[in-house]
N, C-alpha and C. Protein backbone atom coordinates (compact mmCIF):
# COMPACT_ATOMS: atom_id res chain seq x y z
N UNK A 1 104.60 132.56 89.39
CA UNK A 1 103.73 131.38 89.50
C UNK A 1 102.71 131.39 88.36
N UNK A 2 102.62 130.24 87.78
CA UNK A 2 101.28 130.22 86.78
C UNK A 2 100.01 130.42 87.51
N UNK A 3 99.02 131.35 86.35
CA UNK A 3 98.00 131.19 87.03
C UNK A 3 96.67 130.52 85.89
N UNK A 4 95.65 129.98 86.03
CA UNK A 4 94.73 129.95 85.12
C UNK A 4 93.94 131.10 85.00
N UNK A 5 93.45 131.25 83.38
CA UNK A 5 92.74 132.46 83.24
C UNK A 5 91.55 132.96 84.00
N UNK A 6 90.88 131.68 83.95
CA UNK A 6 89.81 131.35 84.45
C UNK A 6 89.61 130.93 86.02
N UNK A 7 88.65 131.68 86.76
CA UNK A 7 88.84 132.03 88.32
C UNK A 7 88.75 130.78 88.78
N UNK A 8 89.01 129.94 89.57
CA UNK A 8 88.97 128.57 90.11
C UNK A 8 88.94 128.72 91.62
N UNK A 9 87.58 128.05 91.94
CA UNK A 9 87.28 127.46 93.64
C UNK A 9 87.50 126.42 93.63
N UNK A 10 88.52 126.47 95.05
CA UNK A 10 87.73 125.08 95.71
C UNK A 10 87.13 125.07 96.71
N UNK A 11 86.05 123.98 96.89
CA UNK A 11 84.93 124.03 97.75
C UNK A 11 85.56 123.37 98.94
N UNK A 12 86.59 123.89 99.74
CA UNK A 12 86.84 122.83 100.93
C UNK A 12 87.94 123.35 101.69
N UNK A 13 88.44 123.50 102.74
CA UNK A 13 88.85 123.99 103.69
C UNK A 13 90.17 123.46 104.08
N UNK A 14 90.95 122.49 102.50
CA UNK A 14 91.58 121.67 103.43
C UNK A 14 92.85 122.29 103.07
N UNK A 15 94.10 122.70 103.77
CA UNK A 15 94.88 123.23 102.71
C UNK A 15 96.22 122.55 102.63
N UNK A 16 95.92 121.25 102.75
CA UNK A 16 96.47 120.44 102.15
C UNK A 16 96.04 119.85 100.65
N UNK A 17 94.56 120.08 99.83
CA UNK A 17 94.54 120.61 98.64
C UNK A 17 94.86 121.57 98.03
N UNK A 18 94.78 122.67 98.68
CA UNK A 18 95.29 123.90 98.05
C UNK A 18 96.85 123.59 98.06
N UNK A 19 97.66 123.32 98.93
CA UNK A 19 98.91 123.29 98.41
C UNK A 19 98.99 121.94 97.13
N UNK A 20 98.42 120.80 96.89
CA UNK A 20 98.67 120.69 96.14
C UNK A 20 98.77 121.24 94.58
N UNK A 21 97.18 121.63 94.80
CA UNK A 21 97.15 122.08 93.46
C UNK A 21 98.18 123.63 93.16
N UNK A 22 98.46 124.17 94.30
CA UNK A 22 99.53 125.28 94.08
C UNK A 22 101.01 124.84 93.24
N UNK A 23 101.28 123.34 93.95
CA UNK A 23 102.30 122.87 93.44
C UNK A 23 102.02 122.62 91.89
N UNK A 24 101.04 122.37 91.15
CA UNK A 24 100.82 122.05 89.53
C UNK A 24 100.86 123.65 89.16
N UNK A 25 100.97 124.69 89.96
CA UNK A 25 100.73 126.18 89.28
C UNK A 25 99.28 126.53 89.74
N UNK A 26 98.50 125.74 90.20
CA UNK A 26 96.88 126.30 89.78
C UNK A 26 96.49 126.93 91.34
N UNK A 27 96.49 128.34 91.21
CA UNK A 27 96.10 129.38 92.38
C UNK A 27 94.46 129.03 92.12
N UNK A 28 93.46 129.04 93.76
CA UNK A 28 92.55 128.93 93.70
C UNK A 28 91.60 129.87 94.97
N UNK A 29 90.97 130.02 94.53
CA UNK A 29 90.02 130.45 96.04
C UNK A 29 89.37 129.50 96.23
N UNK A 30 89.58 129.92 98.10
CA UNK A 30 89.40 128.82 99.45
C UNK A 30 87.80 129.15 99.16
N UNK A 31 86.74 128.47 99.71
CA UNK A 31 85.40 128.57 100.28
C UNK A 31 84.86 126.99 100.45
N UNK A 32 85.21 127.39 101.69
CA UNK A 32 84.43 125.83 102.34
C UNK A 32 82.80 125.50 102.25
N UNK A 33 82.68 124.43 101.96
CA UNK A 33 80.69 124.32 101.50
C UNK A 33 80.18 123.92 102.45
N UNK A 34 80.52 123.21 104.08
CA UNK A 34 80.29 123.58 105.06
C UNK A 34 79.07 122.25 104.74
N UNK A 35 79.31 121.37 103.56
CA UNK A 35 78.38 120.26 103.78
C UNK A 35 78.43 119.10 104.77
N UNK A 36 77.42 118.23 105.20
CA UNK A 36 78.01 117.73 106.23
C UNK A 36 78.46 116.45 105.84
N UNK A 37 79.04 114.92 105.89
CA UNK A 37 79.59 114.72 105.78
C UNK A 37 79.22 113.20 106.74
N UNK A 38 78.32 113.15 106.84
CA UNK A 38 77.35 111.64 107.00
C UNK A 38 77.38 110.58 106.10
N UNK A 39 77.60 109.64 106.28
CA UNK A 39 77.75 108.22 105.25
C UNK A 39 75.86 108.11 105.48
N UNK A 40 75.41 107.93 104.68
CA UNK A 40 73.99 107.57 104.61
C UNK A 40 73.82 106.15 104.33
N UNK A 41 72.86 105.25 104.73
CA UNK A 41 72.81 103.85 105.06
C UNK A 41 72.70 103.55 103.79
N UNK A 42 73.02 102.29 103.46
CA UNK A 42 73.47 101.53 102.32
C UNK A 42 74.46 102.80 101.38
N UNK A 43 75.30 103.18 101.39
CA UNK A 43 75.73 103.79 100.33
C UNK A 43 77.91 103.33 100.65
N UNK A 44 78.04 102.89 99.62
CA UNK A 44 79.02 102.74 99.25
C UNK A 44 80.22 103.58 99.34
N UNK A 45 81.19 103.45 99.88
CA UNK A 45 82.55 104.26 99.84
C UNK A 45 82.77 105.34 98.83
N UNK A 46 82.64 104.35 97.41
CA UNK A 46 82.75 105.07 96.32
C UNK A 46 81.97 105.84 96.21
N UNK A 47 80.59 105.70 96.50
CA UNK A 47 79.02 106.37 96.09
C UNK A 47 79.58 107.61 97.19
N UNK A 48 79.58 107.43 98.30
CA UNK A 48 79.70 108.25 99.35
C UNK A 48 80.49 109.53 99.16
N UNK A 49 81.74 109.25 98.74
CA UNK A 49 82.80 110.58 98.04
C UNK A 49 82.20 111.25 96.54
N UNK A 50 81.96 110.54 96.17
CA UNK A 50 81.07 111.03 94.94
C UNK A 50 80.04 111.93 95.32
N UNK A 51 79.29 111.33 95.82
CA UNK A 51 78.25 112.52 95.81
C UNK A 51 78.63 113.55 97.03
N UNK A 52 79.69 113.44 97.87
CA UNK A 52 79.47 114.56 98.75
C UNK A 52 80.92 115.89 97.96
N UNK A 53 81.37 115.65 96.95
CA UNK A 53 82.19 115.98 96.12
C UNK A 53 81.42 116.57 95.31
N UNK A 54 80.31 116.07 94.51
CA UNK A 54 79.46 117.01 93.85
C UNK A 54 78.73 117.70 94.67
N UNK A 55 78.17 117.64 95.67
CA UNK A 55 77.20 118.42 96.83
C UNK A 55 78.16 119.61 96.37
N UNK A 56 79.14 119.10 97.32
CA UNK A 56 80.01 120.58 97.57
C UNK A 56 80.58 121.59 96.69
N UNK A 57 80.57 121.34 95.24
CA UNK A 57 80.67 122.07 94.25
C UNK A 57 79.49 122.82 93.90
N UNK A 58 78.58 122.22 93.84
CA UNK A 58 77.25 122.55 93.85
C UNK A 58 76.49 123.40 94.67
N UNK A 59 76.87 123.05 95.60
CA UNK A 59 76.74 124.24 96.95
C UNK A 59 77.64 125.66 97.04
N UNK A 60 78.42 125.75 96.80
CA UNK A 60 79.27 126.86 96.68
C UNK A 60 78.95 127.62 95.41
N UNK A 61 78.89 126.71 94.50
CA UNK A 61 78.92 127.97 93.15
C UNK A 61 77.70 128.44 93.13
N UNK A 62 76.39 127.60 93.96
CA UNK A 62 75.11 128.92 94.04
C UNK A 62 75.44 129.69 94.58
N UNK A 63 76.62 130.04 95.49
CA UNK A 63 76.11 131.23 96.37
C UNK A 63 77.66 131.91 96.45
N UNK A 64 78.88 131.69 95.58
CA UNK A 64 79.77 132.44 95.28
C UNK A 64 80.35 132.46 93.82
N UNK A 65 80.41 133.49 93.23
CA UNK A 65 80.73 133.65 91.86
C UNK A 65 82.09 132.97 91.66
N UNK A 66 82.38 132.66 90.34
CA UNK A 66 83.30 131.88 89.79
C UNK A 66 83.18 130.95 88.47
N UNK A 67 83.68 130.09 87.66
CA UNK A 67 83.88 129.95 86.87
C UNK A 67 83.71 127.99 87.07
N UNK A 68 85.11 127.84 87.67
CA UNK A 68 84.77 126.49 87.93
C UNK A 68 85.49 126.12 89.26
N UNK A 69 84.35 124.76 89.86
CA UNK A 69 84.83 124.98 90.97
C UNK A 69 85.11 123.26 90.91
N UNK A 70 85.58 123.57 92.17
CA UNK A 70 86.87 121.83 92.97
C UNK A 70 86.32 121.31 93.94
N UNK A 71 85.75 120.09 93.65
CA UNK A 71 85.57 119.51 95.24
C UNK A 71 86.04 118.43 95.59
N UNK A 72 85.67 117.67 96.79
CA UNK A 72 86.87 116.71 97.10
C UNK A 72 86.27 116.68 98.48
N UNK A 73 86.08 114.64 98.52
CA UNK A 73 86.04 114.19 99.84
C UNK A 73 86.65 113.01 99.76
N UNK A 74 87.48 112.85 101.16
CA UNK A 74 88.23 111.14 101.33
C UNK A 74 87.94 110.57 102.68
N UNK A 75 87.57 109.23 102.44
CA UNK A 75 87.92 108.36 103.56
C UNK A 75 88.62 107.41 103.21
N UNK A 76 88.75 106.56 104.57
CA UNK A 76 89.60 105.20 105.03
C UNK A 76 89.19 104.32 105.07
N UNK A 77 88.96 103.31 104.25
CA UNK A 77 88.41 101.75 104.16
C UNK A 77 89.10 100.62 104.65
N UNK A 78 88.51 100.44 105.37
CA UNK A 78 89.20 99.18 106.71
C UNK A 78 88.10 97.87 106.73
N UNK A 79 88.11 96.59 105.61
CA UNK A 79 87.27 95.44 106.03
C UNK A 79 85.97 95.92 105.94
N UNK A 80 85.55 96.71 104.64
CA UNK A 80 84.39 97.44 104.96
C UNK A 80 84.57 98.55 105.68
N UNK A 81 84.44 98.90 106.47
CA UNK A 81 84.38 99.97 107.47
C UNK A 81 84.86 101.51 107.11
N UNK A 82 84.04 102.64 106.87
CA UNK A 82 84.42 103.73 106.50
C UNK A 82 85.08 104.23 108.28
N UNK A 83 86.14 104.66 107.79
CA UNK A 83 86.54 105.21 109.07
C UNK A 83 86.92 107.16 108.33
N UNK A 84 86.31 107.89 108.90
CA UNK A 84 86.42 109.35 108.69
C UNK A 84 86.89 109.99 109.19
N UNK A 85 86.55 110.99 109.79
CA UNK A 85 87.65 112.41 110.55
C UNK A 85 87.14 112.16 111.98
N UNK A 86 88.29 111.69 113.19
CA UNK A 86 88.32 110.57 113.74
C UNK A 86 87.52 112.05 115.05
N UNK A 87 86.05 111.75 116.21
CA UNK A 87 85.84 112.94 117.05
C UNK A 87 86.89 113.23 117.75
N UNK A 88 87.49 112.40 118.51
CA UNK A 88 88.43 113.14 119.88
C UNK A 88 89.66 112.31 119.59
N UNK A 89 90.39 112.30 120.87
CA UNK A 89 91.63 111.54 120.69
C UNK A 89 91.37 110.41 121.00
N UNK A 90 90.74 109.72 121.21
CA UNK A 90 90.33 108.33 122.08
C UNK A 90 89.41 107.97 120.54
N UNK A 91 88.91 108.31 119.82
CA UNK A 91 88.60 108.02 118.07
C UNK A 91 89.90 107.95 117.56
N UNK A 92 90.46 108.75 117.62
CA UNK A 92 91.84 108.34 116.67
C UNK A 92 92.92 107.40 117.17
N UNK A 93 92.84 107.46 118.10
CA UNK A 93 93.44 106.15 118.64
C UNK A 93 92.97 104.84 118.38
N UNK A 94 91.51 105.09 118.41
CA UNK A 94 90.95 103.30 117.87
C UNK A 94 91.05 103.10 116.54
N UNK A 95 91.00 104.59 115.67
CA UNK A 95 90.99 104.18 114.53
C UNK A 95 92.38 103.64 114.17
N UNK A 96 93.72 104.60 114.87
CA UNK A 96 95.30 103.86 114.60
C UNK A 96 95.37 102.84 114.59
N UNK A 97 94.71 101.50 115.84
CA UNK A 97 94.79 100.91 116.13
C UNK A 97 93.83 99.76 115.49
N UNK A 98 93.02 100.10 114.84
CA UNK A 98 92.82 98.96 113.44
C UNK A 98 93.66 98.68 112.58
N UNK A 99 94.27 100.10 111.91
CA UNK A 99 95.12 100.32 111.21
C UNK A 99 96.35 99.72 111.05
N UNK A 100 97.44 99.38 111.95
CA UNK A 100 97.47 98.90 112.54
C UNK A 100 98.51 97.46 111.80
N UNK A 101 99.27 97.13 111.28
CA UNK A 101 99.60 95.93 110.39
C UNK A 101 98.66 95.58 109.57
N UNK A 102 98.09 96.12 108.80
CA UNK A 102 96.55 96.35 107.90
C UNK A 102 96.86 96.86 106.86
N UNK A 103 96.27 96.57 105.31
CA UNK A 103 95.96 97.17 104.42
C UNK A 103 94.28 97.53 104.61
N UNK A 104 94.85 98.70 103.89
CA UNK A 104 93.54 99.62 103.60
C UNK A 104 93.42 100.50 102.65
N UNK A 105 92.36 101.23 102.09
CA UNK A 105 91.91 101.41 100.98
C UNK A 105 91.85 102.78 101.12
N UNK A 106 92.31 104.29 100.50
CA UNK A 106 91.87 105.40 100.46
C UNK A 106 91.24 106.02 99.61
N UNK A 107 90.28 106.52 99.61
CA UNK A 107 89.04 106.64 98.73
C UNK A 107 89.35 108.17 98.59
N UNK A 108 89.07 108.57 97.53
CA UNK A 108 88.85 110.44 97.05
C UNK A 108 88.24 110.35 95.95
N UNK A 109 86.95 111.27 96.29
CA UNK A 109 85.96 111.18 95.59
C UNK A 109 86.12 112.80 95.07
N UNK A 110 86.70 113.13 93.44
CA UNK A 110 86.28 114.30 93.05
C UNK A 110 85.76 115.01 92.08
N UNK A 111 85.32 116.03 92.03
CA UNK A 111 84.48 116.73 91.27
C UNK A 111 84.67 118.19 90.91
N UNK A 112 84.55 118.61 89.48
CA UNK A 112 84.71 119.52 88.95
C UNK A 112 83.69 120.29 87.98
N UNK A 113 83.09 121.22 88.51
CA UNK A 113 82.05 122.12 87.96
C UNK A 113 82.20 123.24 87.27
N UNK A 114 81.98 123.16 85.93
CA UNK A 114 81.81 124.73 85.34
C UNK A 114 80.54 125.36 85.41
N UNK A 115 80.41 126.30 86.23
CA UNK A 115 79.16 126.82 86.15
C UNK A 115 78.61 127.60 85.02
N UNK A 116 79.82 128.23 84.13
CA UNK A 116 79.39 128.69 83.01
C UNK A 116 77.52 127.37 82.12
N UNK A 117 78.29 126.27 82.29
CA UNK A 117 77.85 125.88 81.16
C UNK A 117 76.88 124.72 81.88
N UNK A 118 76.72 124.44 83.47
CA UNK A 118 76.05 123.30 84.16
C UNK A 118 76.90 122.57 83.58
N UNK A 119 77.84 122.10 83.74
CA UNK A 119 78.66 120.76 83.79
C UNK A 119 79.48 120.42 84.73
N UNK A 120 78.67 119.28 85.12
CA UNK A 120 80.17 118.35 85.89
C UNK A 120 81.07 117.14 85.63
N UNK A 121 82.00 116.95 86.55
CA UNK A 121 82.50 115.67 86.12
C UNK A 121 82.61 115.26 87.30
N UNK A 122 82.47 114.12 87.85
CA UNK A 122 82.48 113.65 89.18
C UNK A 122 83.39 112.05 88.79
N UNK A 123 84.64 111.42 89.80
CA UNK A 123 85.77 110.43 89.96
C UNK A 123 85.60 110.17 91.25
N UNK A 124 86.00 108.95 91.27
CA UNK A 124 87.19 108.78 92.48
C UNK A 124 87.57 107.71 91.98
N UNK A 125 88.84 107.78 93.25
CA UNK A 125 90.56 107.11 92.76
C UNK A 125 90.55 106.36 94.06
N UNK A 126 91.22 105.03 94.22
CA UNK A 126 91.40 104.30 95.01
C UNK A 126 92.70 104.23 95.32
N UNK A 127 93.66 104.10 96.48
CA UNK A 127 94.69 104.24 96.91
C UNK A 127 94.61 103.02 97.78
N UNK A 128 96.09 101.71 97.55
CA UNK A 128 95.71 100.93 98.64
C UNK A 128 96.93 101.20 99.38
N UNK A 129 96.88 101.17 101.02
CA UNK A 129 98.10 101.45 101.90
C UNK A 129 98.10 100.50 102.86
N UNK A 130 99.57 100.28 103.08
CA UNK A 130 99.98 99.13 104.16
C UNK A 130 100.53 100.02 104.93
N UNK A 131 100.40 99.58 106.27
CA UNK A 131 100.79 100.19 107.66
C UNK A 131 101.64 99.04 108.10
N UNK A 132 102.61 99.46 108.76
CA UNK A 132 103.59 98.54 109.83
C UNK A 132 102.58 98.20 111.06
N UNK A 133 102.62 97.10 111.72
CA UNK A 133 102.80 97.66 113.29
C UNK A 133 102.93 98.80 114.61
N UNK A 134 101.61 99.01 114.73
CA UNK A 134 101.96 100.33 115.75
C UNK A 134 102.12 99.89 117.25
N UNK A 135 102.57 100.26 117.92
CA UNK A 135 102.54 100.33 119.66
C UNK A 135 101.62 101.29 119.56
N UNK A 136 101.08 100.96 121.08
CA UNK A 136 100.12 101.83 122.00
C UNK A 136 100.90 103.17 122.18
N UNK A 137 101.91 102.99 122.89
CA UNK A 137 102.65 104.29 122.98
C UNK A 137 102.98 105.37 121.99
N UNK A 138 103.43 105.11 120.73
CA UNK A 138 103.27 105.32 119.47
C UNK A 138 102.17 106.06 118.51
N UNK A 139 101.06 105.04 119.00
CA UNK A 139 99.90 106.08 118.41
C UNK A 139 99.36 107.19 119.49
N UNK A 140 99.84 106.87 120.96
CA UNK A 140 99.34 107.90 121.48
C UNK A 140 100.09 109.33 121.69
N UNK A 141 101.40 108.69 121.29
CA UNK A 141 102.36 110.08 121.02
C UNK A 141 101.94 110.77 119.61
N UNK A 142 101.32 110.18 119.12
CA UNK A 142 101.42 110.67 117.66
C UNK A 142 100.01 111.41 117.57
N UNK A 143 99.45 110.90 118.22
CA UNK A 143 97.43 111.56 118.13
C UNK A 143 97.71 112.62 118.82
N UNK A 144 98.69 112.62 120.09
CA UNK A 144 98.93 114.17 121.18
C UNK A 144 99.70 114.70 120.23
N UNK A 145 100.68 114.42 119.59
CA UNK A 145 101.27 115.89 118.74
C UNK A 145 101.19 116.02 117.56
N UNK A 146 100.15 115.22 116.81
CA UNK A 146 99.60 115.80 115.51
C UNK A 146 98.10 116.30 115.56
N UNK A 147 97.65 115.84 116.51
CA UNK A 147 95.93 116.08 116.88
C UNK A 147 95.30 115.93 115.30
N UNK A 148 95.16 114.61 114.66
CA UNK A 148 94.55 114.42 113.28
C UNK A 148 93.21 114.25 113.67
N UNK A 149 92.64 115.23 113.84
CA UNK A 149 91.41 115.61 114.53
C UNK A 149 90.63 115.74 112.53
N UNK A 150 91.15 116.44 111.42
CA UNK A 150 90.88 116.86 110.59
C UNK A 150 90.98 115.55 109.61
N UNK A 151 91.75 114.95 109.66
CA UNK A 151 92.43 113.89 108.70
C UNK A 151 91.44 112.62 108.32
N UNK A 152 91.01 112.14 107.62
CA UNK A 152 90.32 110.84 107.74
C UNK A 152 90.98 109.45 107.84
N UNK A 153 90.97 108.67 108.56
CA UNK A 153 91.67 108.02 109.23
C UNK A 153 92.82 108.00 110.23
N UNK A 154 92.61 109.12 111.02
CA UNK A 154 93.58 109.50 111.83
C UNK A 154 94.97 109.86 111.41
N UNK A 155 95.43 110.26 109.93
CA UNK A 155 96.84 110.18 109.62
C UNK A 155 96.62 111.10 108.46
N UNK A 156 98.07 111.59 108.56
CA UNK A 156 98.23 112.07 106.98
C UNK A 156 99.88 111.80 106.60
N UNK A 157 99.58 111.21 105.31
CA UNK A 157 100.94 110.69 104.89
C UNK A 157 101.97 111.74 104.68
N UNK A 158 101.63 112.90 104.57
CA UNK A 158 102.85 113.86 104.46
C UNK A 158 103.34 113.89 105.64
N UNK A 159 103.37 114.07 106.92
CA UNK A 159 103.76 113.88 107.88
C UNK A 159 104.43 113.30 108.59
N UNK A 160 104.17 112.99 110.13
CA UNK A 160 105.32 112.16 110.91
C UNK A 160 104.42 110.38 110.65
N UNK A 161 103.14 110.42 109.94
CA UNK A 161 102.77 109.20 109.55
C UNK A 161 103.53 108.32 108.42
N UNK A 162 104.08 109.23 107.51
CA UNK A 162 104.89 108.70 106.98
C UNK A 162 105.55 107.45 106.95
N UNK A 163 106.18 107.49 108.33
CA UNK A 163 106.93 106.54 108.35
C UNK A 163 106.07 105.35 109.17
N UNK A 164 105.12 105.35 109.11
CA UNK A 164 103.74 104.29 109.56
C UNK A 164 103.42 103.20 108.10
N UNK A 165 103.74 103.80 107.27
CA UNK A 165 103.27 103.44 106.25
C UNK A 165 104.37 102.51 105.14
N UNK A 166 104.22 100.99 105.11
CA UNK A 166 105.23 100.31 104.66
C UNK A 166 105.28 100.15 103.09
N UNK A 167 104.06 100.32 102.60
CA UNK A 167 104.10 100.83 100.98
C UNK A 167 102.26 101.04 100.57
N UNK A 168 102.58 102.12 99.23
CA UNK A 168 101.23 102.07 98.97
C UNK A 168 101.51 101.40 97.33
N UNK A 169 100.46 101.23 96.84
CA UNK A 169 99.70 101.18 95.05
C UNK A 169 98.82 102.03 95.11
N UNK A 170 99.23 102.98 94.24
CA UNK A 170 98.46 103.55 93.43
C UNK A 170 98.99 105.08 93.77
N UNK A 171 98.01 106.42 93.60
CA UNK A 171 98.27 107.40 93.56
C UNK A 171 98.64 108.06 95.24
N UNK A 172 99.92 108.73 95.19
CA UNK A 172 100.02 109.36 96.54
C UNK A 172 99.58 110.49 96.96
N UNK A 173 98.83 111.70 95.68
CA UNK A 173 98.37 112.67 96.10
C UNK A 173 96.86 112.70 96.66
N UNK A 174 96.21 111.11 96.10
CA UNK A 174 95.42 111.00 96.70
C UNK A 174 94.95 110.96 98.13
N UNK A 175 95.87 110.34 98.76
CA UNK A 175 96.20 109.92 99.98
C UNK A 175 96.37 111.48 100.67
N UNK A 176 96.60 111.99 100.23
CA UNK A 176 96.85 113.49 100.88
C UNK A 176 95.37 114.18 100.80
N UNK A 177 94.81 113.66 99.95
CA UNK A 177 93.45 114.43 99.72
C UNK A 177 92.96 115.10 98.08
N UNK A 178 93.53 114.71 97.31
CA UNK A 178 93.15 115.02 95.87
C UNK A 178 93.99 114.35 94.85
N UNK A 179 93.34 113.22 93.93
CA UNK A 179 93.91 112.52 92.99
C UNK A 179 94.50 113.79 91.85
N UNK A 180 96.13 114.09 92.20
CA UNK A 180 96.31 116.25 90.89
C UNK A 180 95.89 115.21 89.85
N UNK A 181 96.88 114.02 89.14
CA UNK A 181 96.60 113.67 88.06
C UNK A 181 95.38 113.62 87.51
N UNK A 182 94.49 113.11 87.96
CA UNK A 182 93.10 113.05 87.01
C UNK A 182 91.66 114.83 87.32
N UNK A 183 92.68 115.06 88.37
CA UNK A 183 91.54 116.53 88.99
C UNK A 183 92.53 117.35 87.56
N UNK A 184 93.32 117.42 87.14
CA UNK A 184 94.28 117.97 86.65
C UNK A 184 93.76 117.65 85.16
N UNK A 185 93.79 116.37 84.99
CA UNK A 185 93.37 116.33 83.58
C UNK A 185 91.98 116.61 82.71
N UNK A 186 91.08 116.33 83.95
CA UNK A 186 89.78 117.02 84.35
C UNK A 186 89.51 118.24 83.70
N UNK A 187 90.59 119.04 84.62
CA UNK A 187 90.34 120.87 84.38
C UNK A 187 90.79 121.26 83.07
N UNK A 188 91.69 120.46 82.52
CA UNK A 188 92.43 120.56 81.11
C UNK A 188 90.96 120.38 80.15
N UNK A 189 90.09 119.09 80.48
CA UNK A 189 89.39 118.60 79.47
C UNK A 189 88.22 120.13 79.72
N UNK A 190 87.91 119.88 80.23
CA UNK A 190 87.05 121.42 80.70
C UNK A 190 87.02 123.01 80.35
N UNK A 191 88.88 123.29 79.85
CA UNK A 191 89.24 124.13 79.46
C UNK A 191 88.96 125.65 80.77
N UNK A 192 89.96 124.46 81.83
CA UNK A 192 89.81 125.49 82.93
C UNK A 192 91.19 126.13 82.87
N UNK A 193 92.39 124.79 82.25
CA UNK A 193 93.54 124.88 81.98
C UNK A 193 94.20 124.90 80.94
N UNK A 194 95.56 125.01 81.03
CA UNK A 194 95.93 124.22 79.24
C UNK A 194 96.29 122.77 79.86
N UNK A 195 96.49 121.80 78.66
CA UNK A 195 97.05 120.86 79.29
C UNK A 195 98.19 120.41 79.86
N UNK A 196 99.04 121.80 79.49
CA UNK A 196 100.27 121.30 80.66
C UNK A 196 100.14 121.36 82.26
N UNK A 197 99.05 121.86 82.19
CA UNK A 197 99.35 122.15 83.97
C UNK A 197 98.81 123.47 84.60
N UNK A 198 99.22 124.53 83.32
CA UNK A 198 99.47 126.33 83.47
C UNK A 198 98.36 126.82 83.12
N UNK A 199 98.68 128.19 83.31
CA UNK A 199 97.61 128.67 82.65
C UNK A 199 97.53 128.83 81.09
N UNK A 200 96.11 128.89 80.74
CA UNK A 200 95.35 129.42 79.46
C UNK A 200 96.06 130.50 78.82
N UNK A 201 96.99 130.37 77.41
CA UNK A 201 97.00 131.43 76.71
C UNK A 201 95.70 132.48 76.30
N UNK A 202 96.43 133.88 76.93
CA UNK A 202 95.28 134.32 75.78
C UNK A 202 94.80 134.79 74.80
């Protein structure tokens, strides 16, 4: 497996990022920043992933060594409406159920810190997704045996949601939780990587 020379965190717990970025080659250490994760009044979708993407880079590399670190937050934009990591099953069910024969918007807001040098770069990528038609029965089979207790908007497209989903525009790794292409080209510009993908000759 490739590795980069240079030690790489990510700030987040999800490891459905970590497998992505495993899949480009790039091994990373886990450390969750344990920030919280409140939409604050008037602040924007976009604004919202943004800054809790830099928080969380920012937060971790004070207080664990490393080089450069990864962060990354997404929600679900519904008519306005941030819908996030849904509390119980009776949340994810209402949230399915907007969802629902609906387009909607997936937001990932990310950020990349070298602490060597105080620099960041902070993105986000917009993802738009169409959903079919759900039954009641349907989403409630699906909330009892996926429990997307973690997921923002009750779903994750790698999954048995999959087939919920009648087409998207735009990026699909976003939708999973990290835009690789531009987090990817990011770490290249940064010289966390080379630009193929791999690691740093040395």
């Amino acid at each position: 497996m490739r590795r980069p020379t240079a030690e790489i965190v990510l700030a987040s717990a999800s490891p459905r990022r970590v497998e992505l970025l495993a899949s480009a080659g790039i091994v990373v250490n886990v450390v969750p920043s344990g920030i919280p994760e409140e939409l604050r009044p008037g602040e924007t979708p976009d604004e919202h992933v943004r800054r809790l993407a830099a928080e969380k880079v920012r937060a971790v590399a004070a207080s664990h060594p490393g080089r450069f670190f990864i962060g990354a937050d997404t929600v679900v934009v519904l008519g306005g409406e941030v819908l996030g990591k849904p509390r119980d099953a009776a949340d994810a069910e209402r949230m399915l159920r907007k969802l629902s024969g609906e387009v909607h918007d997936v937001v990932t807001g990310y950020a990349v810190y070298d602490a060597a040098v105080d620099r960041i770069h902070v993105g986000a990528v917009t993802t738009r997704v169409c959903f079919r038609s759900l039954g009641d029965a349907e989403i409630t089979g699906y909330v009892a045996a996926e429990r997307p207790f973690d997921k923002a908007g009750a779903y994750a497209i790698q999954g048995r949601a999959a087939g919920m989903v009648r087409r998207i525009e735009g990026s699909y790794t976003n939708i999973v939780g990290l835009p690789l292409c531009e987090t990817l080209e990011t770490l290249a510009r940064m010289g966390a990587i080379s630009p193929c993908g791999g690691s740093k000759p040395n």
